[in-house]
PDB file of N, CA and C in Angstrom:
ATOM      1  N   UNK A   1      74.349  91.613 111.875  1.00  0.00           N
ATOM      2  CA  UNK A   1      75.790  91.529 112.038  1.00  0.00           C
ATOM      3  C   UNK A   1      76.401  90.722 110.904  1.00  0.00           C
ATOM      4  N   UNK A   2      75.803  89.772 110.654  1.00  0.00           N
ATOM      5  CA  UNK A   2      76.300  88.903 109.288  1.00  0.00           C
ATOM      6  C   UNK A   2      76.237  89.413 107.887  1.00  0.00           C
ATOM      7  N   UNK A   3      75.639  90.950 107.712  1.00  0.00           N
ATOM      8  CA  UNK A   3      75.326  91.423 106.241  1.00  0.00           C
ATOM      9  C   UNK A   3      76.748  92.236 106.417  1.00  0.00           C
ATOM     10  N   UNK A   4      77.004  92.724 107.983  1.00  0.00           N
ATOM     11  CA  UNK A   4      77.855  93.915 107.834  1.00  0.00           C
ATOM     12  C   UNK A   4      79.379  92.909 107.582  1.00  0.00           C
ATOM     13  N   UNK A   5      79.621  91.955 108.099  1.00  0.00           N
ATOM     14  CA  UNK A   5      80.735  91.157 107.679  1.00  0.00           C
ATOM     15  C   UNK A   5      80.666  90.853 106.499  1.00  0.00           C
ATOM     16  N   UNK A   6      79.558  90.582 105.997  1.00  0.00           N
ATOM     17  CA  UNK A   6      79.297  90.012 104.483  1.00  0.00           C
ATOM     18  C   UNK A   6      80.291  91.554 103.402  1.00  0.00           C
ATOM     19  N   UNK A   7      79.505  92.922 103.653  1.00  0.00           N
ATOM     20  CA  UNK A   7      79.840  93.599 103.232  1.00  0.00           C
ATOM     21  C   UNK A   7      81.538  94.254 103.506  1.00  0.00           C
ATOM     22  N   UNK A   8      81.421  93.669 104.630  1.00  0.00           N
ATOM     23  CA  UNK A   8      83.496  93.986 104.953  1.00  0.00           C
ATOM     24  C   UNK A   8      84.240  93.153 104.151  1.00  0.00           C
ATOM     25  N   UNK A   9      83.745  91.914 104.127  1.00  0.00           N
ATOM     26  CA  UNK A   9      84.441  90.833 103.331  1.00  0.00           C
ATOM     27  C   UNK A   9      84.349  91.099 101.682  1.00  0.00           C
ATOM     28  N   UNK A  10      83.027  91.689 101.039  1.00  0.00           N
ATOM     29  CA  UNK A  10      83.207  92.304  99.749  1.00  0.00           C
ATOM     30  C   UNK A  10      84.209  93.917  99.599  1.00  0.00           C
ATOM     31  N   UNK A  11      84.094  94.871 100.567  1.00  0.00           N
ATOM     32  CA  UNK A  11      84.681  95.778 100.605  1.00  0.00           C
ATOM     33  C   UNK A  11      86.480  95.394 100.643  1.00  0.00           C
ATOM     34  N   UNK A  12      86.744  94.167 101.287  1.00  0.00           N
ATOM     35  CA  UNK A  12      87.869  93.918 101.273  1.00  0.00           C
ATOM     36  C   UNK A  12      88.270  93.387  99.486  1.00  0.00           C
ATOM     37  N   UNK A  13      87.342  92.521  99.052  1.00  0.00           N
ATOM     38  CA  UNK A  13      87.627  91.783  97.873  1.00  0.00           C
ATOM     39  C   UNK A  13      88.099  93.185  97.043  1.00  0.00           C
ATOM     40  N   UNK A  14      86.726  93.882  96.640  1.00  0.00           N
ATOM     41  CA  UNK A  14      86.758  94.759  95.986  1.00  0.00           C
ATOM     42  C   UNK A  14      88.264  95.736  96.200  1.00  0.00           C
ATOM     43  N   UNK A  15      89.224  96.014  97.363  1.00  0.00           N
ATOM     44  CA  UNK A  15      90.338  96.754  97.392  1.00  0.00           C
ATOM     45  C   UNK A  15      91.213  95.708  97.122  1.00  0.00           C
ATOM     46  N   UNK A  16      91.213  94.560  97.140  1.00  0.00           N
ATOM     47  CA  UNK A  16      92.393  93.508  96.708  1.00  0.00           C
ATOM     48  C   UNK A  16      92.513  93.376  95.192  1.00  0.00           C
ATOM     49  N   UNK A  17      90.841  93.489  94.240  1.00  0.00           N
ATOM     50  CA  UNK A  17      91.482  93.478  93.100  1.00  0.00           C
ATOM     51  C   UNK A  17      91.552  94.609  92.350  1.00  0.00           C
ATOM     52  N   UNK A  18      90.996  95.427  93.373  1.00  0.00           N
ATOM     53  CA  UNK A  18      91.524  97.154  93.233  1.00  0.00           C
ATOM     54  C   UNK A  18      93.185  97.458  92.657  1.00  0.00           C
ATOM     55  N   UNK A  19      93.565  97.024  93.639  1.00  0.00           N
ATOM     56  CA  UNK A  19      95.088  96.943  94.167  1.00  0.00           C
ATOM     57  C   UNK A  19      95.887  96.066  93.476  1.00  0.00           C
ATOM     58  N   UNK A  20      95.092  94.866  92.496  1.00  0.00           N
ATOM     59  CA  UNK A  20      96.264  93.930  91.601  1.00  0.00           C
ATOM     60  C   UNK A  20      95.357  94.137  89.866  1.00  0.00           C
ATOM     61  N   UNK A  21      94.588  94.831  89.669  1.00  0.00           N
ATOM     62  CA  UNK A  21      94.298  94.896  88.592  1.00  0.00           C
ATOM     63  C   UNK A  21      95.545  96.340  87.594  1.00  0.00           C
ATOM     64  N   UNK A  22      96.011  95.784  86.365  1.00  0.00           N
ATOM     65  CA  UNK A  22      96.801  96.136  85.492  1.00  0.00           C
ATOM     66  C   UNK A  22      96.321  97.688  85.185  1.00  0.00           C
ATOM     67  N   UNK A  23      94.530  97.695  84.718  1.00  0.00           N
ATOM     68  CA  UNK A  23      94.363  98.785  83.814  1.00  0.00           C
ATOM     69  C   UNK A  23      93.857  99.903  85.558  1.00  0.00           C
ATOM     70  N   UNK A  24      94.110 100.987  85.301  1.00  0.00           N
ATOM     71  CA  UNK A  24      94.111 101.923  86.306  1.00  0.00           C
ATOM     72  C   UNK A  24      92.943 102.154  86.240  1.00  0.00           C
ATOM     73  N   UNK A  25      92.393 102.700  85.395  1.00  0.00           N
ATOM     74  CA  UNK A  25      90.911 103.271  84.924  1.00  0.00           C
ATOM     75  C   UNK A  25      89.733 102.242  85.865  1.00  0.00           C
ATOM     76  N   UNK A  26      90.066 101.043  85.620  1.00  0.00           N
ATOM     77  CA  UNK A  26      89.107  99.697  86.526  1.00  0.00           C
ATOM     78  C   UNK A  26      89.620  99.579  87.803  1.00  0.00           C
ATOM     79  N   UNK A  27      91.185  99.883  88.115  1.00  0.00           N
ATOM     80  CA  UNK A  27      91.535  99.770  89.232  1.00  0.00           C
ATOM     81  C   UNK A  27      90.472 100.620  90.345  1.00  0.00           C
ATOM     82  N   UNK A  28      90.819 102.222  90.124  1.00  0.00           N
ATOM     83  CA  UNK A  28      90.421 102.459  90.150  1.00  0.00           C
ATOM     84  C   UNK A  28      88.767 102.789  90.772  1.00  0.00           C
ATOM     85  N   UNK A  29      88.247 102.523  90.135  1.00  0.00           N
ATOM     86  CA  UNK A  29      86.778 102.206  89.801  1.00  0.00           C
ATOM     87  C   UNK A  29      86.258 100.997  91.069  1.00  0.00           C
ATOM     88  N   UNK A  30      87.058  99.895  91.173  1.00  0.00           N
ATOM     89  CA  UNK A  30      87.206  99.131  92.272  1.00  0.00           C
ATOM     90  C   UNK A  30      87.139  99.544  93.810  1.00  0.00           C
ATOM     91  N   UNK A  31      88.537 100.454  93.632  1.00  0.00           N
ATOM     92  CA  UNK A  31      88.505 101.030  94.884  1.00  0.00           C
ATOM     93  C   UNK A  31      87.190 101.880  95.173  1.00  0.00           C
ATOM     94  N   UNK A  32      87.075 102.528  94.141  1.00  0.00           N
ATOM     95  CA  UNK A  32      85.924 103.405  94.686  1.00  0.00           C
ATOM     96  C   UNK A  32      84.728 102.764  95.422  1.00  0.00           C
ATOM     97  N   UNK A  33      84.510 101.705  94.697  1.00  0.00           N
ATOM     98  CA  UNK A  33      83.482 100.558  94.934  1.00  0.00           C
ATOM     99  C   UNK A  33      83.508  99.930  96.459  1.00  0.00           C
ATOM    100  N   UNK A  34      85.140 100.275  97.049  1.00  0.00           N
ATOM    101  CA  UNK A  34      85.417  99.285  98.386  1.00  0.00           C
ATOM    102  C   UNK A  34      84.798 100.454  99.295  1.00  0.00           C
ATOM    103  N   UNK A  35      85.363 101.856  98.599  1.00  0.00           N
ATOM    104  CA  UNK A  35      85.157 102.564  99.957  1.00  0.00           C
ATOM    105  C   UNK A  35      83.587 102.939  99.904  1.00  0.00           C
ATOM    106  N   UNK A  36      82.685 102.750  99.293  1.00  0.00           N
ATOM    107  CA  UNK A  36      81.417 103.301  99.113  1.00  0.00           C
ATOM    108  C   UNK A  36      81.054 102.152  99.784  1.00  0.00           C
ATOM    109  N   UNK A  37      81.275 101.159  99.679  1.00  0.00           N
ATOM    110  CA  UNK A  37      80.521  99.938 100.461  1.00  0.00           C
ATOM    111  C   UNK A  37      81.650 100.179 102.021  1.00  0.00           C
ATOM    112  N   UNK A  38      82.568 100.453 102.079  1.00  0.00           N
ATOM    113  CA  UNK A  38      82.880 100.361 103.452  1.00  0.00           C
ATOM    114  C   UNK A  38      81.814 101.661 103.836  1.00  0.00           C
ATOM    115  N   UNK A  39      81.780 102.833 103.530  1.00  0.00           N
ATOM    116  CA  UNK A  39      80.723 103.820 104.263  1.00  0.00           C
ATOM    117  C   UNK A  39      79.819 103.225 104.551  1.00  0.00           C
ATOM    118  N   UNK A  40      79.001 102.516 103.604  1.00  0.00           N
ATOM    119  CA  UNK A  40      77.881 101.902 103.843  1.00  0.00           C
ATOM    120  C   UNK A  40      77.490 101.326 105.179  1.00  0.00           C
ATOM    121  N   UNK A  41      78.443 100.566 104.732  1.00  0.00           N
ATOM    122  CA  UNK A  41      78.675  99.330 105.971  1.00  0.00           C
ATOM    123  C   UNK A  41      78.842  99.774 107.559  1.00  0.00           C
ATOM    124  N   UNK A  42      79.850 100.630 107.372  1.00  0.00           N
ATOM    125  CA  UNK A  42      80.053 101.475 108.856  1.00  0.00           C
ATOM    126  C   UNK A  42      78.763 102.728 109.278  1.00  0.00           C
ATOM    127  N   UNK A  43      77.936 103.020 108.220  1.00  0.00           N
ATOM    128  CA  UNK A  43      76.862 103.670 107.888  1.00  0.00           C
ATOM    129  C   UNK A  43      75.742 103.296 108.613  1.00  0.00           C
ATOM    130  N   UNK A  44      75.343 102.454 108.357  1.00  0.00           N
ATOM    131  CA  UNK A  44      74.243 101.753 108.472  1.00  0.00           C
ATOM    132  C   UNK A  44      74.264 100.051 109.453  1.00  0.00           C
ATOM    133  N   UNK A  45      75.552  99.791 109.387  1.00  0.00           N
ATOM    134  CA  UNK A  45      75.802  98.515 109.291  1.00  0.00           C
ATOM    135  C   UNK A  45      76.026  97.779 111.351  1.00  0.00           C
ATOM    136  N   UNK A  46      76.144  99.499 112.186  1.00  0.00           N
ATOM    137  CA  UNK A  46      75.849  99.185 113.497  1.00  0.00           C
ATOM    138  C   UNK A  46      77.171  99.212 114.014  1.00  0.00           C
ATOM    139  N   UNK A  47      78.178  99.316 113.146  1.00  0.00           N
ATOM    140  CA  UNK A  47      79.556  98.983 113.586  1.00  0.00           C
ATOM    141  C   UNK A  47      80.750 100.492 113.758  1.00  0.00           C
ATOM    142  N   UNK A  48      79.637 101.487 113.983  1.00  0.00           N
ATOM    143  CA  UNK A  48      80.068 102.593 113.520  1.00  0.00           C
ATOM    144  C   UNK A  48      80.311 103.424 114.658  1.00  0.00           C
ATOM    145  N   UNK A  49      80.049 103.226 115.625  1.00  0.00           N
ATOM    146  CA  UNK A  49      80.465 103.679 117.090  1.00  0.00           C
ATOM    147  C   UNK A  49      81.691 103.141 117.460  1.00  0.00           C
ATOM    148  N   UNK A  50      82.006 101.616 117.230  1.00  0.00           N
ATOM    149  CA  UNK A  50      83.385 100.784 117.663  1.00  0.00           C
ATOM    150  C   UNK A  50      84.153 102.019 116.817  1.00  0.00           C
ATOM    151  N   UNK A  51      83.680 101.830 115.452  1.00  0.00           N
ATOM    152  CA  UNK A  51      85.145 102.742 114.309  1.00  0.00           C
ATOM    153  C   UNK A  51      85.233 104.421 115.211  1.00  0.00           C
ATOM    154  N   UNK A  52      84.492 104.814 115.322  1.00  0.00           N
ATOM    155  CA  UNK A  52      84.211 105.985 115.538  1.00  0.00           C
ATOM    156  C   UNK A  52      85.052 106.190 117.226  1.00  0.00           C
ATOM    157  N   UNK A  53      85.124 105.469 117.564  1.00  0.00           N
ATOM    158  CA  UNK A  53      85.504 105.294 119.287  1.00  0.00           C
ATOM    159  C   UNK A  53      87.156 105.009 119.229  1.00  0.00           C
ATOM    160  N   UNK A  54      87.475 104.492 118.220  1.00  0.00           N
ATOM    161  CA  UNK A  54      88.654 104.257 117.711  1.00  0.00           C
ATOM    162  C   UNK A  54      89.548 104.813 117.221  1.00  0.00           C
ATOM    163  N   UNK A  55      88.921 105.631 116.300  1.00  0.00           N
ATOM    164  CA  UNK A  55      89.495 107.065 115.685  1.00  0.00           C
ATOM    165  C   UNK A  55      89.451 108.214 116.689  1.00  0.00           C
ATOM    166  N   UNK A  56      88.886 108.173 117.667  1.00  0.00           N
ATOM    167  CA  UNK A  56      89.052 109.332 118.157  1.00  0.00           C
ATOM    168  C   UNK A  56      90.380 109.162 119.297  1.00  0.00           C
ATOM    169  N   UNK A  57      90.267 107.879 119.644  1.00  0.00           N
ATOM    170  CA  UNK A  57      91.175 107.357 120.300  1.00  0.00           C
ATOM    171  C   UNK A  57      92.560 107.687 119.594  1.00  0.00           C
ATOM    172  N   UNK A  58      92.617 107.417 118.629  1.00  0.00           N
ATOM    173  CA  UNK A  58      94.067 107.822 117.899  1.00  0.00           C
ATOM    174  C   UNK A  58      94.325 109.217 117.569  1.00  0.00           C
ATOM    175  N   UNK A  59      93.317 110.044 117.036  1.00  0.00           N
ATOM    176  CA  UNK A  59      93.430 111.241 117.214  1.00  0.00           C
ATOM    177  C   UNK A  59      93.694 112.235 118.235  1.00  0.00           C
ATOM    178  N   UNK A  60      93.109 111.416 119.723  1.00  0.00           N
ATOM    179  CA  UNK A  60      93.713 111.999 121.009  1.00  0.00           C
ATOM    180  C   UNK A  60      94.744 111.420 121.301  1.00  0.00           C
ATOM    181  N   UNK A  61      95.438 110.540 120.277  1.00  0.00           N
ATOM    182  CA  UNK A  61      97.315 110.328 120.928  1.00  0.00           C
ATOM    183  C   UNK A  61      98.140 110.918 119.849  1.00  0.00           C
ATOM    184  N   UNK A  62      97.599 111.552 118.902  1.00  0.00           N
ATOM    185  CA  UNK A  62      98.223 112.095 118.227  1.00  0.00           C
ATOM    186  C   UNK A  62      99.361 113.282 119.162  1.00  0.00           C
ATOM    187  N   UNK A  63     100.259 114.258 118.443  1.00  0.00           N
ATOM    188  CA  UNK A  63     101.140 115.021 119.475  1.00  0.00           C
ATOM    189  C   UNK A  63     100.830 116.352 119.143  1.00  0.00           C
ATOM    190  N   UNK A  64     101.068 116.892 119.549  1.00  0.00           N
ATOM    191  CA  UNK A  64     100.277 118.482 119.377  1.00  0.00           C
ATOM    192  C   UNK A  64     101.382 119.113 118.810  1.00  0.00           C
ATOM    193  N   UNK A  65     100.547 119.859 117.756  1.00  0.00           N
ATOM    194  CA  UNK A  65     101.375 120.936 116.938  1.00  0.00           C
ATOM    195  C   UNK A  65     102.551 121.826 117.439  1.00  0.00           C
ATOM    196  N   UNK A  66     102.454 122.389 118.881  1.00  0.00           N
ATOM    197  CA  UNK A  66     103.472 123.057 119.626  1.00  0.00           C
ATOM    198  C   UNK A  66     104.350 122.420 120.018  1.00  0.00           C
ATOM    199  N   UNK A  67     104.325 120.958 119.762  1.00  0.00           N
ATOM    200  CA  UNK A  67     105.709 120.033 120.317  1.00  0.00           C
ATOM    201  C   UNK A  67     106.518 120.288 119.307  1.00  0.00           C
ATOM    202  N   UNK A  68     106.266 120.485 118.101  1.00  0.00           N
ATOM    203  CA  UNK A  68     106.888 120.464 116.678  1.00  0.00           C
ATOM    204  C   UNK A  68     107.484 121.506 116.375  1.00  0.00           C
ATOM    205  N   UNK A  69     106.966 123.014 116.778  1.00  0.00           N
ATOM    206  CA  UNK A  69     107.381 124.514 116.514  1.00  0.00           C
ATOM    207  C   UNK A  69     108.603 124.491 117.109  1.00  0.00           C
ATOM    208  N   UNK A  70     109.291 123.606 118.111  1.00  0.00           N
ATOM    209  CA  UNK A  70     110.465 123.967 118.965  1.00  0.00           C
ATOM    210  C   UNK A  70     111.371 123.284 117.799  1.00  0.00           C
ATOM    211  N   UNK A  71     111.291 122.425 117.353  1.00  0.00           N
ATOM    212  CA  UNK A  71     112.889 121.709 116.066  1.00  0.00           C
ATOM    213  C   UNK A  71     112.668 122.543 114.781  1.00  0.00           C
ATOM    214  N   UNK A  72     111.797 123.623 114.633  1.00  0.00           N
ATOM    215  CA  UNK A  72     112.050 123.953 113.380  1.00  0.00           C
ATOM    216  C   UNK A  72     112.819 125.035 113.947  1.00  0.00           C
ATOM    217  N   UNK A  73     113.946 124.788 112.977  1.00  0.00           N
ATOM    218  CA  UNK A  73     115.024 126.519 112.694  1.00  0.00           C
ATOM    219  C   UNK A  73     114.965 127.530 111.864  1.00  0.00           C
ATOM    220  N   UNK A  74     114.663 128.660 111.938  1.00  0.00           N
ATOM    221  CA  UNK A  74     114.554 130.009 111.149  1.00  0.00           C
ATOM    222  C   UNK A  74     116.053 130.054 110.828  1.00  0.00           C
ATOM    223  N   UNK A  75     116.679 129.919 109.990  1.00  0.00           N
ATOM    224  CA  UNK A  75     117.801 130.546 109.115  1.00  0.00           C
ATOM    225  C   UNK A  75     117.877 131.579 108.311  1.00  0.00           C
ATOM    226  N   UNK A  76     118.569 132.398 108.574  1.00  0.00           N
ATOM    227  CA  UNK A  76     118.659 133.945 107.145  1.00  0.00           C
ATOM    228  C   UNK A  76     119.956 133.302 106.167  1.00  0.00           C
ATOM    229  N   UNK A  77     119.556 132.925 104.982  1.00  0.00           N
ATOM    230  CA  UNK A  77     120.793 133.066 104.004  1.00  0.00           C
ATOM    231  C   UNK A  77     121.349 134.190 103.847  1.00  0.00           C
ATOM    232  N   UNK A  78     122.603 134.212 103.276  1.00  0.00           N
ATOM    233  CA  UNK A  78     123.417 135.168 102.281  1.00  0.00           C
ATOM    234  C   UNK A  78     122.310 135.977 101.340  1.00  0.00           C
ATOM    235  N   UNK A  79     122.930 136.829 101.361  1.00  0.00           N
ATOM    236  CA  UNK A  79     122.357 137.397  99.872  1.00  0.00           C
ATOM    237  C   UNK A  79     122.691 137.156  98.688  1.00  0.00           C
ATOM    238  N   UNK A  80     124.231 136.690  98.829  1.00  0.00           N
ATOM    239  CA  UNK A  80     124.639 136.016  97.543  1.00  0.00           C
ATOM    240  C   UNK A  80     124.367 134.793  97.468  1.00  0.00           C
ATOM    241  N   UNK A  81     123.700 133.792  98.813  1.00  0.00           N
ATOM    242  CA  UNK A  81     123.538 132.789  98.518  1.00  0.00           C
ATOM    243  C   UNK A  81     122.054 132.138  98.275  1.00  0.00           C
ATOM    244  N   UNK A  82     121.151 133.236  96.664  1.00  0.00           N
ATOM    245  CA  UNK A  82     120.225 132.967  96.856  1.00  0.00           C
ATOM    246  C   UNK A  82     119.733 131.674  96.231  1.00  0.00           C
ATOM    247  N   UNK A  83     120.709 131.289  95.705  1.00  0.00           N
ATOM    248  CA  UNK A  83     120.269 129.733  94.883  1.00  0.00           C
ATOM    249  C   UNK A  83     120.171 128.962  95.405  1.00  0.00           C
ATOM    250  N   UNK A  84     120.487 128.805  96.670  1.00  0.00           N
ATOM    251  CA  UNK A  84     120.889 127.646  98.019  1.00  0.00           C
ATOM    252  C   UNK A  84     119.271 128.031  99.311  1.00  0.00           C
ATOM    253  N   UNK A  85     118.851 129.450  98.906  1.00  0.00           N
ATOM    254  CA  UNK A  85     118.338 129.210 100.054  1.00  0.00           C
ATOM    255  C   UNK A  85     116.493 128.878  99.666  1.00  0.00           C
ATOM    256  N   UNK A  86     115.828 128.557 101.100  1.00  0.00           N
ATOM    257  CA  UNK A  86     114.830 128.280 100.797  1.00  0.00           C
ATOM    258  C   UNK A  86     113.613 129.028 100.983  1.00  0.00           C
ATOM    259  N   UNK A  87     113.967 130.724 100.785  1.00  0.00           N
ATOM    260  CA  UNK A  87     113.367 131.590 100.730  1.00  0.00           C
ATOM    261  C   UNK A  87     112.849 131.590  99.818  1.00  0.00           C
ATOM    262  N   UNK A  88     111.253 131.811  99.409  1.00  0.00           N
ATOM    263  CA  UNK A  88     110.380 132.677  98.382  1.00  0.00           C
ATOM    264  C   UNK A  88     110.975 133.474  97.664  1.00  0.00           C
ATOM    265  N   UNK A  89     111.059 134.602  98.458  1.00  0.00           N
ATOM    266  CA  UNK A  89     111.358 136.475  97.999  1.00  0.00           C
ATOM    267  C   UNK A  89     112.771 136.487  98.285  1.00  0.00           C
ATOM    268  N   UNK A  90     113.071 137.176  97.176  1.00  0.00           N
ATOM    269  CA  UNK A  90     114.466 138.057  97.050  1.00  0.00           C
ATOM    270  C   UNK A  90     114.784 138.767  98.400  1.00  0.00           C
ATOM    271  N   UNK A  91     115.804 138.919  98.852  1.00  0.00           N
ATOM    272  CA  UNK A  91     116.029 139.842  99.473  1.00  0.00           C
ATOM    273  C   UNK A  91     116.418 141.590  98.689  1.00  0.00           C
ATOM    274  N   UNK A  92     116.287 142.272  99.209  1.00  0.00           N
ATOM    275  CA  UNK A  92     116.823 143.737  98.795  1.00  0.00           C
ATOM    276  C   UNK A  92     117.308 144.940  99.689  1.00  0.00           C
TER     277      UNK A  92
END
């Protein structure tokens, strides 16, 4: 339990100077570094059922796609008003 904190506490370092370093290229490179050691960590590290139990938890309060289909509106533009509308294809 103390390697996997050890490694949360570097995974954290590593996205903090991810996140305040100037050149992008190292920035970067940092982050990559946080999230390969966070896999790790949640990998191997025993702590991966809590995460895993968690996420699913939020994913089952997420709202379902069919709540959403009812506020979208189908509109037909003008034909003359094709500069305005947000159709693809021409009409003809």
């Amino acid at each position: 339990m103390g390697v996997s904190l050890l490694l949360m506490a570097l995974t954290g370092v590593f996205w903090f100077l991810g996140m305040r370093n100037a050149d992008e290229v190292i920035g970067i490179l940092e982050k990559l570094m946080a999230a390969v050691l966070l896999v790790l960590t949640l990998s191997f590290g025993g702590m991966h059922q809590a995460v895993c139990i968690g996420l699913l938890l939020v994913a089952l309060s997420l709202p379902k796609a069919s709540s959403f289909a009812s506020t979208r509106t189908t509109s037909r533009g003008d034909v003359r008003g094709d500069a305005n509308s947000d159709e693809l294809f021409l009409k003809f």
